[in-house]
N, C-alpha and C. Protein backbone atom coordinates (compact mmCIF):
# COMPACT_ATOMS: atom_id res chain seq x y z
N UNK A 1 0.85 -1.18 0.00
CA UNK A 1 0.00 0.00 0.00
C UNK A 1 0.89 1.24 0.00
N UNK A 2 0.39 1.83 -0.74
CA UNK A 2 1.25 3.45 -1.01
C UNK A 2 1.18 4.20 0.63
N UNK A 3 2.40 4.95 0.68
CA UNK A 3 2.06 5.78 1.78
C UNK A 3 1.49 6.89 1.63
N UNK A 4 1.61 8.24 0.77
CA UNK A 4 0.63 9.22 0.24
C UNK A 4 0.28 8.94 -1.43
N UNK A 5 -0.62 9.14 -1.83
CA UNK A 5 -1.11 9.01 -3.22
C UNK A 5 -1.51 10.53 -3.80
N UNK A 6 -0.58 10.65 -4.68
CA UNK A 6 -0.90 11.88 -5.32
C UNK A 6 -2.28 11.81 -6.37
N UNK A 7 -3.28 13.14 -6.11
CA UNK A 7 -4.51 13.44 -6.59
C UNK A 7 -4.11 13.53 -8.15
N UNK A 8 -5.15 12.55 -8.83
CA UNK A 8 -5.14 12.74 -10.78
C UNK A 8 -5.18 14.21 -10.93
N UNK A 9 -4.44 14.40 -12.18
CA UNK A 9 -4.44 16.26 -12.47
C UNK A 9 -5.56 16.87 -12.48
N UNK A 10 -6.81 16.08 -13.35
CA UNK A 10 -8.38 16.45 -13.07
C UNK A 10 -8.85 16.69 -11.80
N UNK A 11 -8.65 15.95 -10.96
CA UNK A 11 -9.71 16.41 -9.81
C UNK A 11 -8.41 17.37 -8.87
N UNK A 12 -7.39 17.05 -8.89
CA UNK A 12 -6.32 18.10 -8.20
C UNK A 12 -6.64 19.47 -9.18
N UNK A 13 -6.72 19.90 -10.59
CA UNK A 13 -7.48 20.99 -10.72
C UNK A 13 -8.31 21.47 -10.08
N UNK A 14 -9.44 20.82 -9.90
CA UNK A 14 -10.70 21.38 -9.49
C UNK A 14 -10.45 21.26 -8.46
N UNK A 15 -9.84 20.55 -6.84
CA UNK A 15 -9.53 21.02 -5.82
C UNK A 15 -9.19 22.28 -5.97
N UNK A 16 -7.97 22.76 -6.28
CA UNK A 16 -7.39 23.74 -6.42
C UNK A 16 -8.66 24.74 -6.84
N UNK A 17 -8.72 24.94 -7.82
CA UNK A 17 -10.08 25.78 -8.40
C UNK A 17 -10.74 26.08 -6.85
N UNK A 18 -11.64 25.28 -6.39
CA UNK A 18 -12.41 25.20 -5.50
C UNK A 18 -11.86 25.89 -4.32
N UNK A 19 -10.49 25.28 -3.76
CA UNK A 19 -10.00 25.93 -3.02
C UNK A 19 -9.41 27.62 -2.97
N UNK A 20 -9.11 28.11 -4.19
CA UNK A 20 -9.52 29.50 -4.62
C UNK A 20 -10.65 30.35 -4.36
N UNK A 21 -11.41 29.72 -4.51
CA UNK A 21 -13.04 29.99 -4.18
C UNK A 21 -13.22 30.44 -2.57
N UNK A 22 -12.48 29.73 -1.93
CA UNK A 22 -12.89 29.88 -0.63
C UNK A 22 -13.60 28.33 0.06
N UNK A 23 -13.66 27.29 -0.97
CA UNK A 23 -13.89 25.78 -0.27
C UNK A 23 -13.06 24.96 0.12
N UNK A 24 -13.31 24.29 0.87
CA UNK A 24 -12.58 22.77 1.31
C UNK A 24 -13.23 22.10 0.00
N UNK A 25 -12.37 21.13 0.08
CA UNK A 25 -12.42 20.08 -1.22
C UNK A 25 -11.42 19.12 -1.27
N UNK A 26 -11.35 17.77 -1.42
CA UNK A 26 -11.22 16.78 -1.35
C UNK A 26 -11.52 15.85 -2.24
N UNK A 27 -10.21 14.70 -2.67
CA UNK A 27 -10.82 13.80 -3.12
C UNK A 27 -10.96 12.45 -2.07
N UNK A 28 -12.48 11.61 -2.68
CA UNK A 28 -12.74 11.21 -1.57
C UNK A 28 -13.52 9.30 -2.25
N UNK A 29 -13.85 8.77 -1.85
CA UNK A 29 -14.35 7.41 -2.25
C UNK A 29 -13.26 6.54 -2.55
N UNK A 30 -14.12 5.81 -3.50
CA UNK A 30 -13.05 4.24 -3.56
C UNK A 30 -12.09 4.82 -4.97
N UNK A 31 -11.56 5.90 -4.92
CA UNK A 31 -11.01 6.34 -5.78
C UNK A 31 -9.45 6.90 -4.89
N UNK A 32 -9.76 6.98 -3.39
CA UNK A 32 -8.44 7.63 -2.31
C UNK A 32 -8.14 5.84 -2.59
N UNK A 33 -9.31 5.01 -1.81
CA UNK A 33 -8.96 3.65 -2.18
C UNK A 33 -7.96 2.97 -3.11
N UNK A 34 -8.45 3.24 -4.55
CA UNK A 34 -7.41 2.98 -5.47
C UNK A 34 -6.38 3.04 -5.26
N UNK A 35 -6.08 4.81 -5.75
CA UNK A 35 -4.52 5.20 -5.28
C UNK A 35 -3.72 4.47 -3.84
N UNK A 36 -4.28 4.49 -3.06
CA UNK A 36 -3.39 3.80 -1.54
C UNK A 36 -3.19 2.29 -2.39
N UNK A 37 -4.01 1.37 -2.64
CA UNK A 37 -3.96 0.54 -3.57
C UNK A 37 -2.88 0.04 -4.31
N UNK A 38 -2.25 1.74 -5.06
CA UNK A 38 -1.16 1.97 -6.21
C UNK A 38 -2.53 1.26 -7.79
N UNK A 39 -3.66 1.07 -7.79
CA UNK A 39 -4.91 1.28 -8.95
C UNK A 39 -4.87 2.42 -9.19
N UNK A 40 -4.81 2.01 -10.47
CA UNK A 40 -5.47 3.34 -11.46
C UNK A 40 -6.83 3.61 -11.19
N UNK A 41 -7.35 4.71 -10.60
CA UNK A 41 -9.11 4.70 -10.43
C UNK A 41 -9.93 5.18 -11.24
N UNK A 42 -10.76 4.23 -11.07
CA UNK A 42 -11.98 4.07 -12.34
C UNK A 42 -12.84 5.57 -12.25
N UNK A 43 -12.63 6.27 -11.41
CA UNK A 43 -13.78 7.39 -11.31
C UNK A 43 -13.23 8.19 -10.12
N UNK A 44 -13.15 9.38 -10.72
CA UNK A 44 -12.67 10.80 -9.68
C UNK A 44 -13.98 11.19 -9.40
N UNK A 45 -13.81 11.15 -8.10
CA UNK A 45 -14.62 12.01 -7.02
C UNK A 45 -14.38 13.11 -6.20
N UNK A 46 -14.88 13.98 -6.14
CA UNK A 46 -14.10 15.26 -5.12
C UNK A 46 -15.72 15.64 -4.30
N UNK A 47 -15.46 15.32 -2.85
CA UNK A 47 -16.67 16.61 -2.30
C UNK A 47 -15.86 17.37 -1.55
N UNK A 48 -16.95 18.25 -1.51
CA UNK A 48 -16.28 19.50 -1.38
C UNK A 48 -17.92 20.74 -0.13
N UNK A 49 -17.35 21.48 0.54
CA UNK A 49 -17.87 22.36 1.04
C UNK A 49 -19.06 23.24 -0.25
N UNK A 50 -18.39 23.57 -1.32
CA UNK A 50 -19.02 24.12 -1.84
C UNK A 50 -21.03 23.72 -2.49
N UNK A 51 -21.81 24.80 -2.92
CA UNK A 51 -23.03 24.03 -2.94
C UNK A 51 -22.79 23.97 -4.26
N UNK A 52 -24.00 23.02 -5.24
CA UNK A 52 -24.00 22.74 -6.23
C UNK A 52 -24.19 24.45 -7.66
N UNK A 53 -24.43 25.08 -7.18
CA UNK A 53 -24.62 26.04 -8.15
C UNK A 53 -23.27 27.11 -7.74
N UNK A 54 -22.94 26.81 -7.21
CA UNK A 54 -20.97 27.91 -7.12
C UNK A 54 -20.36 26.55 -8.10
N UNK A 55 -20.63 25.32 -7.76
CA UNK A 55 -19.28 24.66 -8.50
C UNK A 55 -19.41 24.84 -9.84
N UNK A 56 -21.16 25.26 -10.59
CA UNK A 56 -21.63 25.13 -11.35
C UNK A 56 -20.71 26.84 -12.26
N UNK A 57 -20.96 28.00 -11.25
CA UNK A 57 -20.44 29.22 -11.77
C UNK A 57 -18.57 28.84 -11.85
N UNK A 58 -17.92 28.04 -11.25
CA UNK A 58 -16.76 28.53 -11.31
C UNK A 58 -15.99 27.20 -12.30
N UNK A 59 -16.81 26.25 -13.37
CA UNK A 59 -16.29 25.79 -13.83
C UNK A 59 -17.48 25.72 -15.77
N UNK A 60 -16.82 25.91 -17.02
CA UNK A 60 -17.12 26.29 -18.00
C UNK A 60 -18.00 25.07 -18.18
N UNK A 61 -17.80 23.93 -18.14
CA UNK A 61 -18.11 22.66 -18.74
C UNK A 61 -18.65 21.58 -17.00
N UNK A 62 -19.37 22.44 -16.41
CA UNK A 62 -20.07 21.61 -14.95
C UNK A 62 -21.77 21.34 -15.72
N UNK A 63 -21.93 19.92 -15.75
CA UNK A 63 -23.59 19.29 -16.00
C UNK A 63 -23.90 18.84 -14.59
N UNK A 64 -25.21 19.17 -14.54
CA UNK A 64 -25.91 18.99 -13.21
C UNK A 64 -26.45 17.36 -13.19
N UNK A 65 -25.87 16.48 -12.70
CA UNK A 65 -26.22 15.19 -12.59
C UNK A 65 -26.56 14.80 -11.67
N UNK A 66 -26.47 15.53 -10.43
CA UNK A 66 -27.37 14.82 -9.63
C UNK A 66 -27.61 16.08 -8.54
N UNK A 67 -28.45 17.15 -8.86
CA UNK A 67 -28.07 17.98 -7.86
C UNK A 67 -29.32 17.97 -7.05
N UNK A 68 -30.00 17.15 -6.71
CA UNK A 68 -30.90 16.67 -5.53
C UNK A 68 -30.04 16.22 -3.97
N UNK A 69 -28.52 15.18 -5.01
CA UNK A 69 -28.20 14.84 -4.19
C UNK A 69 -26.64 16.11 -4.10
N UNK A 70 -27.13 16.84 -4.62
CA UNK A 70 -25.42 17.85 -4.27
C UNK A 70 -24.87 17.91 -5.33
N UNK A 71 -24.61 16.59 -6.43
CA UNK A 71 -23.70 16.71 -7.59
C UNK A 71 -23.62 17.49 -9.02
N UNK A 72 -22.41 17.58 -9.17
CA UNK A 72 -21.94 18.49 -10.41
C UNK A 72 -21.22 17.55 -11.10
N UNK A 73 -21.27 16.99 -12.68
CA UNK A 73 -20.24 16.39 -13.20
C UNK A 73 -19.33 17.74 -13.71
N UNK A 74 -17.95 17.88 -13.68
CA UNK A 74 -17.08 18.48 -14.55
C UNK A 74 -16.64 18.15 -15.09
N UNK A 75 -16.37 18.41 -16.60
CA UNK A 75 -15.57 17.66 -17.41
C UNK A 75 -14.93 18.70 -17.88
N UNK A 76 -14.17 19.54 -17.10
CA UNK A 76 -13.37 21.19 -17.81
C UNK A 76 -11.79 20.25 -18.43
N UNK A 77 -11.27 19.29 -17.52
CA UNK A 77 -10.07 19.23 -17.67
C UNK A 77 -10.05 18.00 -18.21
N UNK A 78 -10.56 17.09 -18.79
CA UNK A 78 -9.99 15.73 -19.75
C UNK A 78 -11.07 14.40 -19.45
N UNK A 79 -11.62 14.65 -17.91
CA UNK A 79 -11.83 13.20 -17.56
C UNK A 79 -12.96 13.74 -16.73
N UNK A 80 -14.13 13.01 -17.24
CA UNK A 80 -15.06 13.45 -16.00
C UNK A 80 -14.49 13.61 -14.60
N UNK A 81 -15.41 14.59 -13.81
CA UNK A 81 -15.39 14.37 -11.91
C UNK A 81 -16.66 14.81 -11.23
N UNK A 82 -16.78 13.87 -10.99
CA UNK A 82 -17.95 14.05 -9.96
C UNK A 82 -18.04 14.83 -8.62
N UNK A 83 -18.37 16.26 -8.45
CA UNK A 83 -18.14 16.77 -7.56
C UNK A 83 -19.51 16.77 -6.92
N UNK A 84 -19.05 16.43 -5.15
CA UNK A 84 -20.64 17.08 -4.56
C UNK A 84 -20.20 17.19 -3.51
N UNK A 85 -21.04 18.37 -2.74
CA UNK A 85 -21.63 18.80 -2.06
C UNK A 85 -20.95 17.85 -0.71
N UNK A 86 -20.61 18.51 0.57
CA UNK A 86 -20.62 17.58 1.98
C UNK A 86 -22.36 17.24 2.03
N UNK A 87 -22.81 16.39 2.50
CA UNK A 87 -23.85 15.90 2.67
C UNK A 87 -24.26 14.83 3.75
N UNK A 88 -25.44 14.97 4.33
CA UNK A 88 -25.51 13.64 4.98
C UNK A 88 -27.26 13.27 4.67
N UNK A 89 -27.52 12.20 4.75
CA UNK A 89 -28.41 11.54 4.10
C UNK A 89 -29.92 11.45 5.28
N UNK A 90 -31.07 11.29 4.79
CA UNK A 90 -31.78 11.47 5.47
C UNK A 90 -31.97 9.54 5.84
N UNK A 91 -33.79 8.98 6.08
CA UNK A 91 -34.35 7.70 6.00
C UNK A 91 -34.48 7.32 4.75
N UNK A 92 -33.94 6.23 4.58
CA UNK A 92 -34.07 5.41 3.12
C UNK A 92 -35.44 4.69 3.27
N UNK A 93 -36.52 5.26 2.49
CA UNK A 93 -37.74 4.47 2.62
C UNK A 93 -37.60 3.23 1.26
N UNK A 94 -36.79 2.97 0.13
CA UNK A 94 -36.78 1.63 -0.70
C UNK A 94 -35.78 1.09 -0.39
N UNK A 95 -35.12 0.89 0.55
CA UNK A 95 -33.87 0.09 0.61
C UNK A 95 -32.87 0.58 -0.39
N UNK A 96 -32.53 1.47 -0.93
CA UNK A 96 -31.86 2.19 -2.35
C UNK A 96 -31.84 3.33 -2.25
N UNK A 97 -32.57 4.47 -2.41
CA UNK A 97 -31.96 5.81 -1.97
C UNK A 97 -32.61 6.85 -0.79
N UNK A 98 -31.87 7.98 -0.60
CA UNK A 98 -32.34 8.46 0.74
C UNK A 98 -33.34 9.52 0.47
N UNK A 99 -34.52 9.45 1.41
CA UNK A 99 -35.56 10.54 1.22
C UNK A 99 -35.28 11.54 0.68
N UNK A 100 -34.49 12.17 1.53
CA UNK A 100 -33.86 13.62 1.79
C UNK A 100 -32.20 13.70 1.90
N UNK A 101 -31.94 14.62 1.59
CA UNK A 101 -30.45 14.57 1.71
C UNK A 101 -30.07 16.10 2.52
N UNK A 102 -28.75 16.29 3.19
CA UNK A 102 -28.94 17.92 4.00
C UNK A 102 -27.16 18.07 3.56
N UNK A 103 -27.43 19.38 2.88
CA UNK A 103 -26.70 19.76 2.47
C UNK A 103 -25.33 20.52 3.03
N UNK A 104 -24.26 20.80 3.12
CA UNK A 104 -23.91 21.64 4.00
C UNK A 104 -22.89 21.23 5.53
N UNK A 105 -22.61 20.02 5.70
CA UNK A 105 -22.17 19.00 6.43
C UNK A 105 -20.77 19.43 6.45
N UNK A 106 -20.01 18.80 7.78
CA UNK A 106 -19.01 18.64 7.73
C UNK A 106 -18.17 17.44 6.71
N UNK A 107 -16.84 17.33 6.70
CA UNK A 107 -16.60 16.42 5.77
C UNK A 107 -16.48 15.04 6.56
N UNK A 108 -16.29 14.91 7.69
CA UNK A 108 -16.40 13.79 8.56
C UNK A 108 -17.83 13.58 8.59
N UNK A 109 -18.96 14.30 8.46
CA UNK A 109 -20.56 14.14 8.60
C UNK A 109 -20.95 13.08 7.09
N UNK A 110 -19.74 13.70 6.42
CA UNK A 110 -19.99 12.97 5.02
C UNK A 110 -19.28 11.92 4.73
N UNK A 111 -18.26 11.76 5.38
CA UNK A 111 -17.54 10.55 5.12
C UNK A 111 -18.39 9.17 6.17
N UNK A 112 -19.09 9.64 6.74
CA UNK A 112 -19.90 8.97 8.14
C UNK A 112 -21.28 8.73 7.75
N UNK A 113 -21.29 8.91 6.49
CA UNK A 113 -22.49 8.15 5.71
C UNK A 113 -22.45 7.32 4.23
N UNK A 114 -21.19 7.55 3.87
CA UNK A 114 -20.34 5.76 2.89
C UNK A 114 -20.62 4.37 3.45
N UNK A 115 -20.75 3.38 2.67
CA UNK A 115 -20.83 2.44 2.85
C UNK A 115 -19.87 1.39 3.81
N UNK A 116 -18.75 1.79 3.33
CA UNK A 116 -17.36 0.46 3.79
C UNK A 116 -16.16 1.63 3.86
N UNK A 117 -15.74 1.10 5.52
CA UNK A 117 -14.20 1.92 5.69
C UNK A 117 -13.72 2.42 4.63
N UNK A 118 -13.00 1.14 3.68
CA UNK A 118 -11.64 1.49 2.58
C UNK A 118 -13.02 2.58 1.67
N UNK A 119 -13.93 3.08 1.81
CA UNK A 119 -14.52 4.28 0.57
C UNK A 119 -14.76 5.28 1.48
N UNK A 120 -14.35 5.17 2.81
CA UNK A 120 -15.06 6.33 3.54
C UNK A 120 -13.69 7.39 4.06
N UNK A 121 -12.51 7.99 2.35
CA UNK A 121 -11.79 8.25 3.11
C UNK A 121 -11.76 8.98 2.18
N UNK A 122 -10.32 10.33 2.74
CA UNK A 122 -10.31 11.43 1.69
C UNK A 122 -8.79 11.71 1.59
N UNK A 123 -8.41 12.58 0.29
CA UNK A 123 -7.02 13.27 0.58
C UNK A 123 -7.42 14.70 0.15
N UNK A 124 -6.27 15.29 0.81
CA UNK A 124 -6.46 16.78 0.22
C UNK A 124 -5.44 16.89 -1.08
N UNK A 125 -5.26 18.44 -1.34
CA UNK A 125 -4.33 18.36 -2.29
C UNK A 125 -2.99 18.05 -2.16
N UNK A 126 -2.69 18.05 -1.46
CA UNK A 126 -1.31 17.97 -1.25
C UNK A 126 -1.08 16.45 -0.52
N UNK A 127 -2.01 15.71 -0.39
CA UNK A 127 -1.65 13.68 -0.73
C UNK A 127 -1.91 13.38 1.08
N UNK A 128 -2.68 14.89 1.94
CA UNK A 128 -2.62 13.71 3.51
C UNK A 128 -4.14 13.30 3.58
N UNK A 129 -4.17 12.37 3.90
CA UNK A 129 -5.34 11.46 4.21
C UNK A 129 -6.01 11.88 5.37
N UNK A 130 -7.89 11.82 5.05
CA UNK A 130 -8.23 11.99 6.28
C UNK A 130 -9.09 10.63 6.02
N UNK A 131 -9.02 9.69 7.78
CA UNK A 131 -9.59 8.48 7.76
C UNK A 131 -10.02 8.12 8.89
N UNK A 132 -11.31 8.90 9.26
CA UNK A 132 -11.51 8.90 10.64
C UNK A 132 -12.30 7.23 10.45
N UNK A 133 -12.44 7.00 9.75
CA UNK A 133 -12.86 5.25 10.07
C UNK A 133 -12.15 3.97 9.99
N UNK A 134 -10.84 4.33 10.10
CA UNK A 134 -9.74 3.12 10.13
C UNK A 134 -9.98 2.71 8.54
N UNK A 135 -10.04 2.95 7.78
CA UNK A 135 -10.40 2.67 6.19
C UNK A 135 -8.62 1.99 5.99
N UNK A 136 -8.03 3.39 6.07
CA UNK A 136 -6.50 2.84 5.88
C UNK A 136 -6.27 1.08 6.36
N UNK A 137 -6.11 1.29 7.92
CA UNK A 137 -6.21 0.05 8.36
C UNK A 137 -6.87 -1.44 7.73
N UNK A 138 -7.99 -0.88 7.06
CA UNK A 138 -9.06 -2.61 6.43
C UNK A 138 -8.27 -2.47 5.32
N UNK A 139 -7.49 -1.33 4.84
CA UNK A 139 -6.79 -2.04 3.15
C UNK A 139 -6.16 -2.59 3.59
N UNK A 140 -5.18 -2.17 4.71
CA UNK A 140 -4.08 -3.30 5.04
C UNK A 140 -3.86 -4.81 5.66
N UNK A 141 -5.24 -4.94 6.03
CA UNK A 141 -5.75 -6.00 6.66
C UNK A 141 -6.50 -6.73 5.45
N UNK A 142 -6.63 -6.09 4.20
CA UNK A 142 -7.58 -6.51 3.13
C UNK A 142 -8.95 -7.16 3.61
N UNK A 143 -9.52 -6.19 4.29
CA UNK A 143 -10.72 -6.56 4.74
C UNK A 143 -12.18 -5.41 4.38
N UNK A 144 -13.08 -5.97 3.93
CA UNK A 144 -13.96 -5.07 3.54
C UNK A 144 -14.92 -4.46 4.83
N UNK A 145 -15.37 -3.62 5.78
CA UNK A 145 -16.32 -3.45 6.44
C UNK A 145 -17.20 -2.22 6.30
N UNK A 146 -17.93 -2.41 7.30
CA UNK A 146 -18.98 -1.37 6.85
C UNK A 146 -18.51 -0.11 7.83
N UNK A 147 -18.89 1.18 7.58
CA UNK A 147 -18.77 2.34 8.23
C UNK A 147 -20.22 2.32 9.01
N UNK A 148 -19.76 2.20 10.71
CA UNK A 148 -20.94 2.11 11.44
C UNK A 148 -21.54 0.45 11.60
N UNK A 149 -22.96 0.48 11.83
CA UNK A 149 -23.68 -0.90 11.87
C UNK A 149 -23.61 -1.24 10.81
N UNK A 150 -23.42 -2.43 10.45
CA UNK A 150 -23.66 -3.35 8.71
C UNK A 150 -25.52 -3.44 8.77
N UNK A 151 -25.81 -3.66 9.90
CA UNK A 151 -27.43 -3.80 9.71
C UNK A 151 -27.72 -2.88 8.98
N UNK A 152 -27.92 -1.36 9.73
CA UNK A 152 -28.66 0.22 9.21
C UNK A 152 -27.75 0.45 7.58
N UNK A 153 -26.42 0.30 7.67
CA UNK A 153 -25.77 0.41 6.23
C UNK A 153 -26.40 -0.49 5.42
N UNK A 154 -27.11 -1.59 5.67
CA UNK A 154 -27.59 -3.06 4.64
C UNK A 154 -28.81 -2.55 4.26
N UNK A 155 -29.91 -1.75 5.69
CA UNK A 155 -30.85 -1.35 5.50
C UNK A 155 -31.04 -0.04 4.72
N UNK A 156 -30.14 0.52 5.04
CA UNK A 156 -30.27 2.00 4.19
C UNK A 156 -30.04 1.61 2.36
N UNK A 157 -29.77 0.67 2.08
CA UNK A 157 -29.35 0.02 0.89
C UNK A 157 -28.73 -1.09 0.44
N UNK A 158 -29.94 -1.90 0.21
CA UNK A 158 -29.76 -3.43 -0.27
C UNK A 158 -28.14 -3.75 -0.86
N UNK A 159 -28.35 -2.89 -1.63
CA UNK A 159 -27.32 -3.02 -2.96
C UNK A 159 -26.04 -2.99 -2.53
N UNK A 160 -25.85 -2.54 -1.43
CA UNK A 160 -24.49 -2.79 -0.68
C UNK A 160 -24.27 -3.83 -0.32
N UNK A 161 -24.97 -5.31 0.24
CA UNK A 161 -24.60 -6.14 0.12
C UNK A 161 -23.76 -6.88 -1.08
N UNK A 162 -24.29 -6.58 -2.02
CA UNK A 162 -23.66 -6.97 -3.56
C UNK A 162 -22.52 -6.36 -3.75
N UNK A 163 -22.61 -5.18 -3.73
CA UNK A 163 -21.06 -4.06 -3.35
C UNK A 163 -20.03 -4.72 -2.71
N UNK A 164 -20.43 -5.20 -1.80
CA UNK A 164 -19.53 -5.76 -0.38
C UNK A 164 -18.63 -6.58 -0.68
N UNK A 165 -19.71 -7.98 -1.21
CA UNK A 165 -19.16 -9.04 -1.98
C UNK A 165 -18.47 -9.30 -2.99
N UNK A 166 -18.87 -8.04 -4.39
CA UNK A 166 -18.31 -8.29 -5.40
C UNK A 166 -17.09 -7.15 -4.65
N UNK A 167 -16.65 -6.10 -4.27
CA UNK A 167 -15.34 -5.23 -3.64
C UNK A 167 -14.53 -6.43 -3.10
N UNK A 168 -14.80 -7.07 -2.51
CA UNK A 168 -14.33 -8.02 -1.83
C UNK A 168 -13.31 -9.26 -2.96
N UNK A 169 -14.25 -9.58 -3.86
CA UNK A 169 -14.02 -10.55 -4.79
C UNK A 169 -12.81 -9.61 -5.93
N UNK A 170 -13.11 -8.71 -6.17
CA UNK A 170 -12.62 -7.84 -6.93
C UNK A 170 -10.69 -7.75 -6.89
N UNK A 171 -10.79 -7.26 -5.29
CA UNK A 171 -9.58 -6.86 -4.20
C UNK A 171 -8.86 -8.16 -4.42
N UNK A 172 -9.58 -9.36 -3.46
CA UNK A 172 -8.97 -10.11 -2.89
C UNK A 172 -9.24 -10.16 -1.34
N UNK A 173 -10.14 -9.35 -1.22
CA UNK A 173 -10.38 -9.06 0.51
C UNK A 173 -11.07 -9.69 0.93
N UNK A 174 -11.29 -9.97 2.55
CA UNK A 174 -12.63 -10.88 3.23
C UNK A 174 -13.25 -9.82 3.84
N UNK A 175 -14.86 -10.05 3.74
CA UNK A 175 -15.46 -9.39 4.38
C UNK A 175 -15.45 -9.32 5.89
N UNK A 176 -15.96 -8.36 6.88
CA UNK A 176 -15.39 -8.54 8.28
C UNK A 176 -16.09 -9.41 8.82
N UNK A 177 -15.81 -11.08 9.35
CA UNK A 177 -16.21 -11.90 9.78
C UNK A 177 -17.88 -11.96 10.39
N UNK A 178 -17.83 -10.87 11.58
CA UNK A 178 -18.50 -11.09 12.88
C UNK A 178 -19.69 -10.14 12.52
N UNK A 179 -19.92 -9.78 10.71
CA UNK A 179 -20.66 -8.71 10.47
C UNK A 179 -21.47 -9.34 9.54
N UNK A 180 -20.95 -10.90 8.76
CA UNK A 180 -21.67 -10.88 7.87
C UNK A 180 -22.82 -11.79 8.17
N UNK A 181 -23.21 -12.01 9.77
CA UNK A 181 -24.79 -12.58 10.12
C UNK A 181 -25.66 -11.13 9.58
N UNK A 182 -24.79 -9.61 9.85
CA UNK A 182 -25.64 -8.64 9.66
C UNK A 182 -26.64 -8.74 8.27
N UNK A 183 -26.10 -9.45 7.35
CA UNK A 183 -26.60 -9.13 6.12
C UNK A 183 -28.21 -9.47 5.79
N UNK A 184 -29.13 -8.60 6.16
CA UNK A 184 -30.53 -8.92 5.83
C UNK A 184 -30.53 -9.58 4.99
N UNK A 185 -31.80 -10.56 4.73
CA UNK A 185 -32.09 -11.40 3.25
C UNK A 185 -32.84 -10.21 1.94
N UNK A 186 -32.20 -10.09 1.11
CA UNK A 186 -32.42 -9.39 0.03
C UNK A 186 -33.89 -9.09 -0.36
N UNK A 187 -34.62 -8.06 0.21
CA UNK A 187 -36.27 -7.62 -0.31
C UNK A 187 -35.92 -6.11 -1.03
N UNK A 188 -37.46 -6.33 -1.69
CA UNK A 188 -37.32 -5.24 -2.34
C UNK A 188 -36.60 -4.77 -3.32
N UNK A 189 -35.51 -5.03 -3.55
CA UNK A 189 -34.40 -4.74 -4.60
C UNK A 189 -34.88 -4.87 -5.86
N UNK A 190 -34.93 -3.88 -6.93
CA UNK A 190 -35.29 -3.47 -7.86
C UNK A 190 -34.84 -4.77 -9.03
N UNK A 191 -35.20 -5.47 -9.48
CA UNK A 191 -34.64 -6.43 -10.29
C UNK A 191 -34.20 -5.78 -11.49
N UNK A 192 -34.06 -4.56 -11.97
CA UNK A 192 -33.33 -4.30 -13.03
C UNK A 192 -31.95 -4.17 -12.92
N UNK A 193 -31.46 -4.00 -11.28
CA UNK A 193 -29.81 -4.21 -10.35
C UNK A 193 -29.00 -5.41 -11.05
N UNK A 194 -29.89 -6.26 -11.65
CA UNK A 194 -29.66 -8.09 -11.46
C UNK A 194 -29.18 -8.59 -12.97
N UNK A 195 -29.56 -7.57 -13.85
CA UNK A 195 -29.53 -8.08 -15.26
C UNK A 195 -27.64 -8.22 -15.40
C-alpha cells in the first residue's frame, strides 16, 4: 500500500479551483482507495464544502447530474469528476436511496455516511489522508467493512450487500467476519440491479 497518493491532475485541478473559491475540497471514495492501492481509479470524485450552483459558476463545462443529491459532473479538464456537495443523508424508505439529503455538512458528517471503511476516506491536495474510520487500516488487513452498523448500512441500501461481496471478490479481501450474520435477506431490490 502506497504511503501518500498523489490526486489525478483532473480532480487536483478542481480542488485547487475550488480551493480559490474559498472551499474545502477533497478527493474522496473508492477512488483515495485505489490510489493507496497503487490502482489506477476508475472514477474521480471530489466533495467538497461548496453548494451545487458555485461549483456550477466557477467551472465552464459543470452538467448537473445529480443535484438533488449535491452533484456536479465536470468535465473542464480531460476526464469526467464528480463533484458534490458535503452531505448527509436522510431515511431510506426503498432500501436504495435516501428521502432527503442535508446539504452543508461537515466532511467527517460525510464521510460517516459511505458504505465500507476502505470508501469512507479522503485526501487533500497535497496527498494527507483523512480516515476517521480506520479505512486505511481494512486495506491493510484486506478486509472489507462497513462504516458504522452493517445492519442500518444493509438497510439503508440493499445493494451494498452486492457491493460488499463483489469489492471483496474484486480486491482479494474478506469481508469482516463477525458482520456478515448482519446481512438482511435481500427484499425489495429493484430487479433491473440483477440483469
Amino acid at each position: 500500500m502506497r504511503a501518500v497518493a498523489a490526486i489525478p491532475e483532473p480532480a487536483a485541478r478542481i480542488v485547487a479551483a475550488l480551493e480559490a473559491a474559498g472551499h474545502a475540497a477533497y478527493l474522496v471514495g473508492g477512488c483515495v482507495r485505489d490510489l493507496l492501492l497503487g490502482r489506477e481509479p476508475k472514477d474521480l470524485d471530489v466533495a467538497t464544502s461548496a453548494r451545487p450552483e458555485e461549483v456550477r459558476r466557477l467551472f465552464r463545462k459543470a452538467v448537473p447530474t445529480g443535484e438533488r443529491y449535491g452533484t456536479v459532473t465536470v468535465l473542464d479538464f480531460g476526464a469526467p469528476v464528480e463533484v458534490t456537495t458535503f452531505r448527509a443523508e436522510g431515511r431510506y424508505a426503498d432500501h436504495r436511496r435516501p428521502e432527503a439529503v442535508r446539504l452543508g455538512v461537515t466532511l467527517e458528517e460525510d464521510l460517516a455516511r459511505r458504505d465500507f471503511t476502505v470508501n469512507a476516506m479522503a485526501l487533500d491536495r497535497a496527498g494527507a489522508l483523512v480516515d476517521p474510520f480506520g479505512g486505511r487500516g481494512d486495506l491493510a488487513a484486506r478486509v472489507i467493512r462497513c462504516v458504522g452498523e452493517p445492519a442500518a448500512r444493509f438497510g439503508e441500501d440493499a445493494l451494498r450487500m452486492l457491493r460488499a461481496a463483489r469489492l471483496a471478490a474484486q480486491l482479494g479481501f474478506c469481508l469482516a467476519l463477525s458482520k456478515i450474520h448482519q446481512m438482511p435477506i435481500l427484499v425489495d431490490v429493484d430487479n433491473r440491479h440483477f440483469r
